[in-house]
PDB file of N, CA and C in Angstrom:
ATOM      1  N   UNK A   1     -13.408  21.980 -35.842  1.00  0.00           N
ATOM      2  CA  UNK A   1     -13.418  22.052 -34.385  1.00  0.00           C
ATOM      3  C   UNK A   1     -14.187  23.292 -33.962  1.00  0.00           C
ATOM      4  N   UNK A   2     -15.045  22.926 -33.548  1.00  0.00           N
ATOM      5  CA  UNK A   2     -16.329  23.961 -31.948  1.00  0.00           C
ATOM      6  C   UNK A   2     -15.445  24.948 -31.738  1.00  0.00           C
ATOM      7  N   UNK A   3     -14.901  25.798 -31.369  1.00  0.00           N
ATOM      8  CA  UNK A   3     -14.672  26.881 -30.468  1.00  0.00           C
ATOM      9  C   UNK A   3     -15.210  27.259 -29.297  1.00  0.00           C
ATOM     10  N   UNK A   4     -15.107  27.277 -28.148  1.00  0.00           N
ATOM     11  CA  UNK A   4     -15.264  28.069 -27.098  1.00  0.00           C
ATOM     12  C   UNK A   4     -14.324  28.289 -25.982  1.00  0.00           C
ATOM     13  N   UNK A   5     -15.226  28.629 -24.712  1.00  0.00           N
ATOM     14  CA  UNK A   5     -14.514  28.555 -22.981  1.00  0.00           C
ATOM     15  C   UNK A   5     -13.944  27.437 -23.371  1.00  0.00           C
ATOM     16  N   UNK A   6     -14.157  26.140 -23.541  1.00  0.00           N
ATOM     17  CA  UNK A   6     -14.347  24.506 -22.925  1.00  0.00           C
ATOM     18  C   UNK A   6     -13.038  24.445 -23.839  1.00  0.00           C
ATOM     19  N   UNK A   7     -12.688  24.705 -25.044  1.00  0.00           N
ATOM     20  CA  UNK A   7     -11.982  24.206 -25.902  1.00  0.00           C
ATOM     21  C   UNK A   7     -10.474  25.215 -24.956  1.00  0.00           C
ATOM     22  N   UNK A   8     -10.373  26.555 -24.978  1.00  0.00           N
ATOM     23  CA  UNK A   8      -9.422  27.321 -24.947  1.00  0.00           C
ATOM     24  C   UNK A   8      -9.094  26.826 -23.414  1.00  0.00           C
ATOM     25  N   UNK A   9      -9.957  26.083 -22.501  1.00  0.00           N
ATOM     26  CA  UNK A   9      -9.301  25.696 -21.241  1.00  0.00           C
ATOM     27  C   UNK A   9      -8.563  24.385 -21.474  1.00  0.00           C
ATOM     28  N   UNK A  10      -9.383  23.769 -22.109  1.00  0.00           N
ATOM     29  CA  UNK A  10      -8.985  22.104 -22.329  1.00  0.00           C
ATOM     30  C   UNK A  10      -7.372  22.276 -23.382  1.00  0.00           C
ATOM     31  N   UNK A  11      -6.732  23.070 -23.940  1.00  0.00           N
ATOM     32  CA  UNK A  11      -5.690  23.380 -24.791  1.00  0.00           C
ATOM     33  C   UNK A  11      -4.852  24.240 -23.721  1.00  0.00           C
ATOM     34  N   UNK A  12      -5.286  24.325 -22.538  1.00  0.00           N
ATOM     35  CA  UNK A  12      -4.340  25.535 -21.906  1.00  0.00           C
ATOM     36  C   UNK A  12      -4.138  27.292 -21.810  1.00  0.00           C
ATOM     37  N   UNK A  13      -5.344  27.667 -22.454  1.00  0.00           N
ATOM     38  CA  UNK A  13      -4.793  28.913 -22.672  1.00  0.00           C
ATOM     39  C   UNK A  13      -5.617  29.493 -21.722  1.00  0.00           C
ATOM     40  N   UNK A  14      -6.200  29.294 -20.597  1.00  0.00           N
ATOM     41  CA  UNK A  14      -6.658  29.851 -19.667  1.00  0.00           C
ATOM     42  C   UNK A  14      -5.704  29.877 -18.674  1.00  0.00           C
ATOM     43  N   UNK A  15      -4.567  29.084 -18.927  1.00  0.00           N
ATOM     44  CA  UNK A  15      -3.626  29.484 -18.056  1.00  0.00           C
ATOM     45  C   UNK A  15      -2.608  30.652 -17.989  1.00  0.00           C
ATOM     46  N   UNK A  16      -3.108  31.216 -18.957  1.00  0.00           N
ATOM     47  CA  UNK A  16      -2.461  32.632 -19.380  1.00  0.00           C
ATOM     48  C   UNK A  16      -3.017  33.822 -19.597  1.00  0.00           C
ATOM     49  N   UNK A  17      -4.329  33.155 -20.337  1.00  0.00           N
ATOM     50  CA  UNK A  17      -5.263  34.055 -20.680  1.00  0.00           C
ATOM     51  C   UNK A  17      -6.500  34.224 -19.985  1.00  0.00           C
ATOM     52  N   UNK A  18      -7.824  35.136 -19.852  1.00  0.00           N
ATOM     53  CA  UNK A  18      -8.818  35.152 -19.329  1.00  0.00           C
ATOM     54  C   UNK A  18     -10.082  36.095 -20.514  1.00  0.00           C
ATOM     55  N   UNK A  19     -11.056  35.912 -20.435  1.00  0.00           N
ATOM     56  CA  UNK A  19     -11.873  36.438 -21.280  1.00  0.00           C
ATOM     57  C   UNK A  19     -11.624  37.731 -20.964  1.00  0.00           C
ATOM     58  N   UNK A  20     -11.644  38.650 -19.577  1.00  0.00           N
ATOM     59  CA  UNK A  20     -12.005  39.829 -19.767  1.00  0.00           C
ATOM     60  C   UNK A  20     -11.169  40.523 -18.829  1.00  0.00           C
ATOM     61  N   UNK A  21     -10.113  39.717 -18.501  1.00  0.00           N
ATOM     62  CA  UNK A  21      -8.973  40.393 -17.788  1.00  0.00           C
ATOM     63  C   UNK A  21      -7.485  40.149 -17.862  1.00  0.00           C
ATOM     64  N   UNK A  22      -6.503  40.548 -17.836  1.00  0.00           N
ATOM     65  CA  UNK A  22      -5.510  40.330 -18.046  1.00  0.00           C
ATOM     66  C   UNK A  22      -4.794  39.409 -17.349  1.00  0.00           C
ATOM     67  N   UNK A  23      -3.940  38.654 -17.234  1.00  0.00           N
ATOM     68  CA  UNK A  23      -3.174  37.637 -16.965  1.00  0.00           C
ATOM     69  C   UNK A  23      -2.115  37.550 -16.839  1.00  0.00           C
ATOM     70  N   UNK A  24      -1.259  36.593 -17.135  1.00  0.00           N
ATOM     71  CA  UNK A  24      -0.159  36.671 -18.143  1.00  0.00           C
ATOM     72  C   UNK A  24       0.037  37.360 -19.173  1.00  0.00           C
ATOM     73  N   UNK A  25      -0.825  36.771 -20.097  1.00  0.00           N
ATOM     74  CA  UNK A  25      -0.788  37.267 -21.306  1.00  0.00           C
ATOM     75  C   UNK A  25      -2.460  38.186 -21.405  1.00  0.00           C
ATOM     76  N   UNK A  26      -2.831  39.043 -22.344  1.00  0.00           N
ATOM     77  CA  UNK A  26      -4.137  39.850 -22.620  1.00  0.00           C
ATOM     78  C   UNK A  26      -5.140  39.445 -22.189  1.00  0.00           C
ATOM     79  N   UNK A  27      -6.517  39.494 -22.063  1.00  0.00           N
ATOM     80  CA  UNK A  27      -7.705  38.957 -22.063  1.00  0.00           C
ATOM     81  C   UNK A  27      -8.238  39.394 -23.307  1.00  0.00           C
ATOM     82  N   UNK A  28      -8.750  37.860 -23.630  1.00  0.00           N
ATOM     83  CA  UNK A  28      -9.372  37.349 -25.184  1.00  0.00           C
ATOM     84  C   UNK A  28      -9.758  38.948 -25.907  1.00  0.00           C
ATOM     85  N   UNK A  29     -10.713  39.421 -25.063  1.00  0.00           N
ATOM     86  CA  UNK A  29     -11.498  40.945 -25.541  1.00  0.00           C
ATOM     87  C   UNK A  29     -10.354  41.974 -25.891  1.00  0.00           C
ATOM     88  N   UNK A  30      -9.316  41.830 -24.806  1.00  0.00           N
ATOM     89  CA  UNK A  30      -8.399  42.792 -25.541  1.00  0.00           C
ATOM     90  C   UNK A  30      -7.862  42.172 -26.966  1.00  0.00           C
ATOM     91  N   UNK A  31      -7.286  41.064 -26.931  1.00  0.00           N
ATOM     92  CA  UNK A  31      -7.316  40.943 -28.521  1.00  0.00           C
ATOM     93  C   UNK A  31      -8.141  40.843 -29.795  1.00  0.00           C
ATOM     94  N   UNK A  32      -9.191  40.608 -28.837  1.00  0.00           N
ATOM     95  CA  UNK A  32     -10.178  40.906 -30.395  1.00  0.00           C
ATOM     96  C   UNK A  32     -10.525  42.440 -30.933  1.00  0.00           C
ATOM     97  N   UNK A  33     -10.106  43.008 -29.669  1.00  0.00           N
ATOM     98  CA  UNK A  33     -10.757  44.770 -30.205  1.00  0.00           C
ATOM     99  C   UNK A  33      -9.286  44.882 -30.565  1.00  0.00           C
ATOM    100  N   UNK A  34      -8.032  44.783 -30.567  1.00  0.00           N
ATOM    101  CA  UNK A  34      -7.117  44.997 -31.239  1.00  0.00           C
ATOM    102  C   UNK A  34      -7.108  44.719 -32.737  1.00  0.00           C
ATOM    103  N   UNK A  35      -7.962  43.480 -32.855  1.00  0.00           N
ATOM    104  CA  UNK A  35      -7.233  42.730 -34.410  1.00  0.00           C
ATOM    105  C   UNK A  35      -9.081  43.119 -34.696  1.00  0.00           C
ATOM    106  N   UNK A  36      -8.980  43.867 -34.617  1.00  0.00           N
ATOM    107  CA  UNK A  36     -10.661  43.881 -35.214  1.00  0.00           C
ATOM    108  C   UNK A  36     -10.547  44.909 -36.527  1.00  0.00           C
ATOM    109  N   UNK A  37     -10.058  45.489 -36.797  1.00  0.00           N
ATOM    110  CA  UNK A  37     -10.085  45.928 -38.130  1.00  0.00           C
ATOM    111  C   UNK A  37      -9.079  45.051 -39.052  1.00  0.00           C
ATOM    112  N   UNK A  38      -8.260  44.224 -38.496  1.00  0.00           N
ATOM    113  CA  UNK A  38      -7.220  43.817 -39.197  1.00  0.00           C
ATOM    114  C   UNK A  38      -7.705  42.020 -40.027  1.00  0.00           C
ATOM    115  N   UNK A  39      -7.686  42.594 -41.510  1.00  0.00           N
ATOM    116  CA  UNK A  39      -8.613  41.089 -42.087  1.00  0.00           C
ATOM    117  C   UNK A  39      -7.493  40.295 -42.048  1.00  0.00           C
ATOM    118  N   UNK A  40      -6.473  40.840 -41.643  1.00  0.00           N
ATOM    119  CA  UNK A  40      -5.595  39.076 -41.592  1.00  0.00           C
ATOM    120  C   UNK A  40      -5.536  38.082 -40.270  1.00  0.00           C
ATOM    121  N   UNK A  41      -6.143  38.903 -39.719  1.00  0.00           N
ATOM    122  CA  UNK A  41      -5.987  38.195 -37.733  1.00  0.00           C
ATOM    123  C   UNK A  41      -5.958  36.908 -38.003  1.00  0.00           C
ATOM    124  N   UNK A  42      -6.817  36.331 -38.381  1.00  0.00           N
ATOM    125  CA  UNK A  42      -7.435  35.569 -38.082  1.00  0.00           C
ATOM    126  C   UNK A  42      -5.999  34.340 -38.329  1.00  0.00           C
ATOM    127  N   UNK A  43      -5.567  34.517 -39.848  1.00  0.00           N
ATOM    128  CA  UNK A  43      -4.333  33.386 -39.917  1.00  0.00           C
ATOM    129  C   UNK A  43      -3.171  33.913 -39.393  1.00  0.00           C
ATOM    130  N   UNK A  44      -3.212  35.243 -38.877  1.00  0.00           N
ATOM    131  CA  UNK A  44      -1.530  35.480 -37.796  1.00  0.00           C
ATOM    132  C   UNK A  44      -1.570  34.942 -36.283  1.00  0.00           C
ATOM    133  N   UNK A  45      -2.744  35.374 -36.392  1.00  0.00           N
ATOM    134  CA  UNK A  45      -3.715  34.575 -34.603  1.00  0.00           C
ATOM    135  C   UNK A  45      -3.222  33.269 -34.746  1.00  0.00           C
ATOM    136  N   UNK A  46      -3.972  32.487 -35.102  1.00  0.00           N
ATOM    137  CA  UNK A  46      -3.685  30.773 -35.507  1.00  0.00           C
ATOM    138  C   UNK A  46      -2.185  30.813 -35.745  1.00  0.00           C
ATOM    139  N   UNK A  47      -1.467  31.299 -36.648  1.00  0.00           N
ATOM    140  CA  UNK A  47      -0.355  31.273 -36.826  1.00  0.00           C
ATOM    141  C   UNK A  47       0.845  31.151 -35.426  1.00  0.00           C
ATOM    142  N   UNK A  48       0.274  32.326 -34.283  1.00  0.00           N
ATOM    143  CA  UNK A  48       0.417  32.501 -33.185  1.00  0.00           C
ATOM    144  C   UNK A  48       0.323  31.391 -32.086  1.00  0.00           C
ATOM    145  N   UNK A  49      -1.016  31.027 -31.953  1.00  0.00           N
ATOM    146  CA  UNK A  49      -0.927  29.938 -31.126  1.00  0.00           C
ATOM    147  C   UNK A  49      -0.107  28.655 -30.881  1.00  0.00           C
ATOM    148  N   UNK A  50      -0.438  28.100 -32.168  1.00  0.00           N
ATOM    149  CA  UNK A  50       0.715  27.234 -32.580  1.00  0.00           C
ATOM    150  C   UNK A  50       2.147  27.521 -32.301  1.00  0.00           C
ATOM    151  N   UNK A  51       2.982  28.776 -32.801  1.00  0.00           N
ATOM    152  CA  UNK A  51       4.601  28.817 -32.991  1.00  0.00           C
ATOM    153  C   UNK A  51       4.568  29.743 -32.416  1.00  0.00           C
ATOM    154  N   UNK A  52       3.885  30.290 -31.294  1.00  0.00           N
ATOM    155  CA  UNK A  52       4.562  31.303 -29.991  1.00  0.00           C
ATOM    156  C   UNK A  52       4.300  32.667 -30.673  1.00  0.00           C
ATOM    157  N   UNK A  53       4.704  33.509 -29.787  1.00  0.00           N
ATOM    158  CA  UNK A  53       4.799  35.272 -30.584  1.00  0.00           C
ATOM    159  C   UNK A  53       5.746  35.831 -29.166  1.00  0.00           C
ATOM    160  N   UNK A  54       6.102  36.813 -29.359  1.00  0.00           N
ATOM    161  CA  UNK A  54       6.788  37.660 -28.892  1.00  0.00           C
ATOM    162  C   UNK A  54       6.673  39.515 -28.879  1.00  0.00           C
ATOM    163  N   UNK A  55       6.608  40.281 -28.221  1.00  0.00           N
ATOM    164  CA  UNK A  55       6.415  41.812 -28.492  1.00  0.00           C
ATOM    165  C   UNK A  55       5.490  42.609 -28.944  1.00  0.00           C
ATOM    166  N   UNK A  56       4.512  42.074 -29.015  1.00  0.00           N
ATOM    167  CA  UNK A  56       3.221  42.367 -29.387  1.00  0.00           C
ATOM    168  C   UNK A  56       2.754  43.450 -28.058  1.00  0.00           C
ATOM    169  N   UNK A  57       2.451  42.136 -27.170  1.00  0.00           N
ATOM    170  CA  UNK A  57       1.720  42.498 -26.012  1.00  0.00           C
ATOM    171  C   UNK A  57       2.904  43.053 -24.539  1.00  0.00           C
ATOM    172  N   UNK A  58       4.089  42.982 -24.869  1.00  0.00           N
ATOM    173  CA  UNK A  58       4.678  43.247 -23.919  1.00  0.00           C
ATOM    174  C   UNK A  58       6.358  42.853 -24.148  1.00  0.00           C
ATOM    175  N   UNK A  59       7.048  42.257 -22.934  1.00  0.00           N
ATOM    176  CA  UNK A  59       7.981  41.419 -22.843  1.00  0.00           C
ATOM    177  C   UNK A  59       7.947  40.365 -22.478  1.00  0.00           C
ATOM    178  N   UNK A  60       6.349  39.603 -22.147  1.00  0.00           N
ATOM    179  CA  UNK A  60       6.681  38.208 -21.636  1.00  0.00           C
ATOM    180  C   UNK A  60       5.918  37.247 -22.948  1.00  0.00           C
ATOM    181  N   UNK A  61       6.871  36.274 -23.759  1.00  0.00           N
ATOM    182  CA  UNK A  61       6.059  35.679 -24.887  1.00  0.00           C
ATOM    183  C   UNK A  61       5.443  34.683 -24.682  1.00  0.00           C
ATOM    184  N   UNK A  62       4.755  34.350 -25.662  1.00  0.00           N
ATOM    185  CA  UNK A  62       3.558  33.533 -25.901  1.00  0.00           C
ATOM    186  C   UNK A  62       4.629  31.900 -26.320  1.00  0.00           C
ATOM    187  N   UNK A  63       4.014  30.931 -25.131  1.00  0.00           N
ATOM    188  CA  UNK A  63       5.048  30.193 -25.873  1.00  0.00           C
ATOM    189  C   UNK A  63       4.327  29.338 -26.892  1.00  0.00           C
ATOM    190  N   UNK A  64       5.036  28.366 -27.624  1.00  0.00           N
ATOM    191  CA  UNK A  64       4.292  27.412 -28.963  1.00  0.00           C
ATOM    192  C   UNK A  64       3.222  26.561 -27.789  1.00  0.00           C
ATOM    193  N   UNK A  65       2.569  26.413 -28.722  1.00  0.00           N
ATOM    194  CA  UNK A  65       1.027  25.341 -28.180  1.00  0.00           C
ATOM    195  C   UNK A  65       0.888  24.249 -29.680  1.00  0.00           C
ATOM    196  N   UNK A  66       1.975  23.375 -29.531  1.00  0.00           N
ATOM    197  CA  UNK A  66       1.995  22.046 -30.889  1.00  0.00           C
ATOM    198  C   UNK A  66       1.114  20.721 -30.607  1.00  0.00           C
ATOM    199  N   UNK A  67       0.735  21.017 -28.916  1.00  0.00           N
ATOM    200  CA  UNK A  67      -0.213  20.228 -28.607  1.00  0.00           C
ATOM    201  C   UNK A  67      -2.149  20.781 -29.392  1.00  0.00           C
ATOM    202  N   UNK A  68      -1.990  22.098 -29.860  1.00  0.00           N
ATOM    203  CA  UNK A  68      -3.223  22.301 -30.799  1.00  0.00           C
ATOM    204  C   UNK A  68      -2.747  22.648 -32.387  1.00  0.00           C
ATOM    205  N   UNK A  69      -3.861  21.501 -32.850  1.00  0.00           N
ATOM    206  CA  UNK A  69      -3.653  21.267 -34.452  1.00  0.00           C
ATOM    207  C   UNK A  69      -4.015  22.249 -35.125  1.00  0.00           C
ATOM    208  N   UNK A  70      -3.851  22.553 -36.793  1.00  0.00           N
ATOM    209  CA  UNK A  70      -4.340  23.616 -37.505  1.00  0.00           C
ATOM    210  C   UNK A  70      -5.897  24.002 -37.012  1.00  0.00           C
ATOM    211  N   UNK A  71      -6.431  23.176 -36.884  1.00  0.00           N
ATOM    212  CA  UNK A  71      -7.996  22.994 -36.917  1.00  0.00           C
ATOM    213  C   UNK A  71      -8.496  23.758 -35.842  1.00  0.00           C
ATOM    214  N   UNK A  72      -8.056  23.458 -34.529  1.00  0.00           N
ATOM    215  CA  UNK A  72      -8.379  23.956 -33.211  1.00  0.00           C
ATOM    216  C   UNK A  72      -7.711  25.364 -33.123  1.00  0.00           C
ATOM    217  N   UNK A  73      -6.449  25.771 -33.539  1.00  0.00           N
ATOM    218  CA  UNK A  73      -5.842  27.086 -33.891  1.00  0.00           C
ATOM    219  C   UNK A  73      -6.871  27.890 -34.276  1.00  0.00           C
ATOM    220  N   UNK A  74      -7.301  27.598 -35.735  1.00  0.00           N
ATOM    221  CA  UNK A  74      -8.892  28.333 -36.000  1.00  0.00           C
ATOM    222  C   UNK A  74      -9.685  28.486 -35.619  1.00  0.00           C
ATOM    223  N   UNK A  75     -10.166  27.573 -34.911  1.00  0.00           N
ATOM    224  CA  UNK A  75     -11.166  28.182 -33.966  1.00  0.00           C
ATOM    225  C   UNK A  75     -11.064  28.139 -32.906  1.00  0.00           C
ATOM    226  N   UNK A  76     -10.338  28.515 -32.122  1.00  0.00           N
ATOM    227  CA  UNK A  76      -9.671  28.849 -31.139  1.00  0.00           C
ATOM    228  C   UNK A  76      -9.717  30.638 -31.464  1.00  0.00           C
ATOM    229  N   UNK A  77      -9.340  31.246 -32.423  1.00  0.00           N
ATOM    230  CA  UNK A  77      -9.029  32.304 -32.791  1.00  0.00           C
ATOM    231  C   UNK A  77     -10.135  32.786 -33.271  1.00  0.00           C
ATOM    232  N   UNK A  78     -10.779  32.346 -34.450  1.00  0.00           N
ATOM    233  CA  UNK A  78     -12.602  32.777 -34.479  1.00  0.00           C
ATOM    234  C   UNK A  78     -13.426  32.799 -33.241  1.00  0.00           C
ATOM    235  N   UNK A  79     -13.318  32.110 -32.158  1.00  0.00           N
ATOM    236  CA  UNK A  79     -14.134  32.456 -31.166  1.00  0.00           C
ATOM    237  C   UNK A  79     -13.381  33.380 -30.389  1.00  0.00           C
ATOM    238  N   UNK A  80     -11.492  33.824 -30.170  1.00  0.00           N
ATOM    239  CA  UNK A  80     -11.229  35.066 -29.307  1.00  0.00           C
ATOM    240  C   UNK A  80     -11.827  35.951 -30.100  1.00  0.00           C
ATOM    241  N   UNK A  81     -11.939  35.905 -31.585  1.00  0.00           N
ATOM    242  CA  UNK A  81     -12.073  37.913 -32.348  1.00  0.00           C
ATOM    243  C   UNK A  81     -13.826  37.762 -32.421  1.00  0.00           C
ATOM    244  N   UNK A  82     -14.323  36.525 -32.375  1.00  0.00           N
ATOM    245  CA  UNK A  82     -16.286  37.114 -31.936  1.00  0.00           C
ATOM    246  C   UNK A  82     -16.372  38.251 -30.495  1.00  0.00           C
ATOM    247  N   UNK A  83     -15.132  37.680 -29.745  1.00  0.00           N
ATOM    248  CA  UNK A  83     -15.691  38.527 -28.141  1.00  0.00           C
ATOM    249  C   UNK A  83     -15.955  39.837 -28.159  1.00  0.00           C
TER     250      UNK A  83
END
């Protein structure tokens, strides 16, 4: 699965998220300059989308997204940590 804008709106996460401003939850850029030294992002990210997270970014959590498959998780997450 492609990654981009088109994909992360069409899955919902523009309803929380925004490329370059905060939201609900971070904007994409803030998490990629966060997990940017970190070589595991990429499968805790994905890991994330899918089964929610919590305390990272605050007190309000990330809820599960089971409507996106392993596949789209990945790149979903390779295109937030390119930004």
């Amino acid at each position: 699965a492609h990654a981009d804008a088109a994909l992360a709106k069409a899955k919902n996460c523009t309803a929380c998220h925004a490329v370059d401003k905060k939201l609900i939850g971070p904007a994409f850029k803030a998490v990629a300059a966060k997990y940017k030294e970190d070589k595991d992002a990429a499968g805790t990210l994905a890991g994330k989308v899918r089964g929610g997270g919590k305390g990272v970014w605050g007190q309000i959590p990330m809820p599960a997204n089971p409507q996106v498959n392993e596949a789209e998780a990945a790149a979903l997450v390779k295109w937030v940590l390119s930004l």
